[in-house]
C-alpha atoms as a PDB file:
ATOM      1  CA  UNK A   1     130.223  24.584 -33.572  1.00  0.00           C
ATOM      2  CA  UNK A   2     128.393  27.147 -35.907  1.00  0.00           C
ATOM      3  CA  UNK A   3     125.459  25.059 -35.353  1.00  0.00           C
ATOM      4  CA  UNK A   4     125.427  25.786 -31.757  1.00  0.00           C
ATOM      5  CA  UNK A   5     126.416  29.349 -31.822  1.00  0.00           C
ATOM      6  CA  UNK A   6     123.239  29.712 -34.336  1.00  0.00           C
ATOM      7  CA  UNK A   7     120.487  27.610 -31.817  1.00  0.00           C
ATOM      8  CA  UNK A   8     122.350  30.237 -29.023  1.00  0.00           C
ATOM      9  CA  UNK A   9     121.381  33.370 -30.677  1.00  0.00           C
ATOM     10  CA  UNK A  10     118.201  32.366 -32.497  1.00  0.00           C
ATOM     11  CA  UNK A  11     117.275  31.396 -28.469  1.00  0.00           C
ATOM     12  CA  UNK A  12     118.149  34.788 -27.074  1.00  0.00           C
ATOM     13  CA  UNK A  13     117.416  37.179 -30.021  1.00  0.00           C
ATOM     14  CA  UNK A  14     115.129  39.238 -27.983  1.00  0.00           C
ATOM     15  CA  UNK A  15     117.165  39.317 -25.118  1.00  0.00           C
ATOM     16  CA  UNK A  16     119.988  40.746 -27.232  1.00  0.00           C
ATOM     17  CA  UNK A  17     117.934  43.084 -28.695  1.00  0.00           C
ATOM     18  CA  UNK A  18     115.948  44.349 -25.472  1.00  0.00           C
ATOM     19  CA  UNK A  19     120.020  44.476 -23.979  1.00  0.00           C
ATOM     20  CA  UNK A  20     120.560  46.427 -27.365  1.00  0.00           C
ATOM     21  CA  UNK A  21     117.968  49.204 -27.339  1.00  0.00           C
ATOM     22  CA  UNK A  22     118.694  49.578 -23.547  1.00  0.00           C
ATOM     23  CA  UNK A  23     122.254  50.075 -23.796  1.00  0.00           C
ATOM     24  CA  UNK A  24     121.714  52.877 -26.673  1.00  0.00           C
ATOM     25  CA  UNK A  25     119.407  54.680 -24.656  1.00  0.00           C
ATOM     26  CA  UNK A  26     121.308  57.691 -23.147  1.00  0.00           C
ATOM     27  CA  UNK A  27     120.295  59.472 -19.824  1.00  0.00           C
ATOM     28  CA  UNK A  28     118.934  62.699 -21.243  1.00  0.00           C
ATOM     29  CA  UNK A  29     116.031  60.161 -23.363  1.00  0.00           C
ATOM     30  CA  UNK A  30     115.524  58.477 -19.866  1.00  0.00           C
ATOM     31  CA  UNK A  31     115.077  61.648 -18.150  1.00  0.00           C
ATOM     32  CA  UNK A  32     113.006  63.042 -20.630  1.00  0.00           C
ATOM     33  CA  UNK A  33     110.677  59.881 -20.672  1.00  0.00           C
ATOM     34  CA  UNK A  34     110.247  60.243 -16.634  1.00  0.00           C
ATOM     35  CA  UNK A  35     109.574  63.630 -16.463  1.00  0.00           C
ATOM     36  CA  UNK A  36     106.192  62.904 -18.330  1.00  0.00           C
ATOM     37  CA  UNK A  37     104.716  60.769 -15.405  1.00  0.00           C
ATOM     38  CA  UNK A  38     101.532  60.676 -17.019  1.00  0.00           C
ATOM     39  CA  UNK A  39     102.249  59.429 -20.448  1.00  0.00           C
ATOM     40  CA  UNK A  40     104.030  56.411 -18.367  1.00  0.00           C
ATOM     41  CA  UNK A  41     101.106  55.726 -16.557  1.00  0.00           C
ATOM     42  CA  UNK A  42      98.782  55.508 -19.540  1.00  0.00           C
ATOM     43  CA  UNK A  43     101.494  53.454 -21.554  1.00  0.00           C
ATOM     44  CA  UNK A  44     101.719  50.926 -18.208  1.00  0.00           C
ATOM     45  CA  UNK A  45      97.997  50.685 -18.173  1.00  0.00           C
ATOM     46  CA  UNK A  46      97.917  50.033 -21.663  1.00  0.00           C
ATOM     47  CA  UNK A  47     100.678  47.667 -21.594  1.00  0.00           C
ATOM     48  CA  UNK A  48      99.422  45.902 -18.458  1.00  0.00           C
ATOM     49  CA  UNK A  49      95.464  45.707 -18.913  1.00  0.00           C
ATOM     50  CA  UNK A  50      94.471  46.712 -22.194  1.00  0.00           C
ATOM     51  CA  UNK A  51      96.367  44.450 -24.267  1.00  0.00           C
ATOM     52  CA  UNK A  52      95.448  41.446 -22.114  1.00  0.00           C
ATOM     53  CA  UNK A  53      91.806  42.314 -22.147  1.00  0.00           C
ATOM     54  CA  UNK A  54      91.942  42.979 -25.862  1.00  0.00           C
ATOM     55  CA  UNK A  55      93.231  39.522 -26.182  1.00  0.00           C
ATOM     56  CA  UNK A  56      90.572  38.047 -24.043  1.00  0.00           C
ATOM     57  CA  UNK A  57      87.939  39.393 -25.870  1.00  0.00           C
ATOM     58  CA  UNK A  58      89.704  37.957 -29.311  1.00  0.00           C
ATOM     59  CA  UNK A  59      89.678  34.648 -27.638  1.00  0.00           C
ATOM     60  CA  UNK A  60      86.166  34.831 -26.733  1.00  0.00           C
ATOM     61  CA  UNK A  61      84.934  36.452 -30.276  1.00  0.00           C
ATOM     62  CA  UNK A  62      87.140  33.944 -32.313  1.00  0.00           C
ATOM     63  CA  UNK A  63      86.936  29.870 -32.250  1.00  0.00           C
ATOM     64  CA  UNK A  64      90.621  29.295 -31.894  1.00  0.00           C
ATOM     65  CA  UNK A  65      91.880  26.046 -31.026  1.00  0.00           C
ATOM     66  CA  UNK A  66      93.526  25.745 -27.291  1.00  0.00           C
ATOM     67  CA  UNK A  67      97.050  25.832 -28.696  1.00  0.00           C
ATOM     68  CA  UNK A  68      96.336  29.048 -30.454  1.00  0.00           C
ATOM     69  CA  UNK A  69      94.031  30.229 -27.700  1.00  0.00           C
ATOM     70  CA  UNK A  70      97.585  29.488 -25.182  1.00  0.00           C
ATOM     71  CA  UNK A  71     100.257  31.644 -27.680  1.00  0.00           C
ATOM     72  CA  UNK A  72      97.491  34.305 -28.051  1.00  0.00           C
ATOM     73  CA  UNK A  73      97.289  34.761 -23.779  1.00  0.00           C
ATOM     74  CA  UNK A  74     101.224  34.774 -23.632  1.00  0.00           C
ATOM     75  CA  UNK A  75     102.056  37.113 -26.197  1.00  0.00           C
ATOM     76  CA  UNK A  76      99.309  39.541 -24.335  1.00  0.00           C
ATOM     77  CA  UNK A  77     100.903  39.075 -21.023  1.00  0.00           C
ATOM     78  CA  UNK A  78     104.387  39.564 -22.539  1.00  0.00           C
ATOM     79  CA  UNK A  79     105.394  43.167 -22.715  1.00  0.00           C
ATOM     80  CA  UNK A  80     108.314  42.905 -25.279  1.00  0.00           C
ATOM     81  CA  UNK A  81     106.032  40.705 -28.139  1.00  0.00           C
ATOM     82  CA  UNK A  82     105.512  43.505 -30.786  1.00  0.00           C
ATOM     83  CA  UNK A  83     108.986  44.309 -30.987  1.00  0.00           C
END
């Protein structure tokens, strides 16, 4: 039974913590955040394009093999990896 409960939340660790951080965020942050438009932009640009080109142009500077080549392309097209 602890076994199971373990596999469960080793499986959804980042779920639980994305839930976490978004449940302790209170309006007035939120607000705050959207009233600078611009710095969301640039953060969604960033977040969007730059990371995967940054990790294209790894992949094309370093010889990685295809299984590293395949973890480096999901982790830049996943927004919550660096957490």
């Amino acid at each position: 039974m602890l076994h199971t409960i373990a596999i469960f939340l080793l499986k959804n660790a980042m779920v639980a913590l994305m839930l976490a951080i978004g449940l302790s965020t209170t309006p007035t942050s939120l607000r705050a955040t959207w009233a600078d438009r611009r710095l969301v932009l640039r953060a969604l640009l960033v977040l969007e394009i730059g990371v995967p080109l940054l990790a294209l142009a790894t992949v094309a500077v370093l010889p990685l093999s295809f299984v590293a080549t395949a973890i480096v392309a999901v982790m830049a097209v996943c927004p919550n990896t660096p957490i």
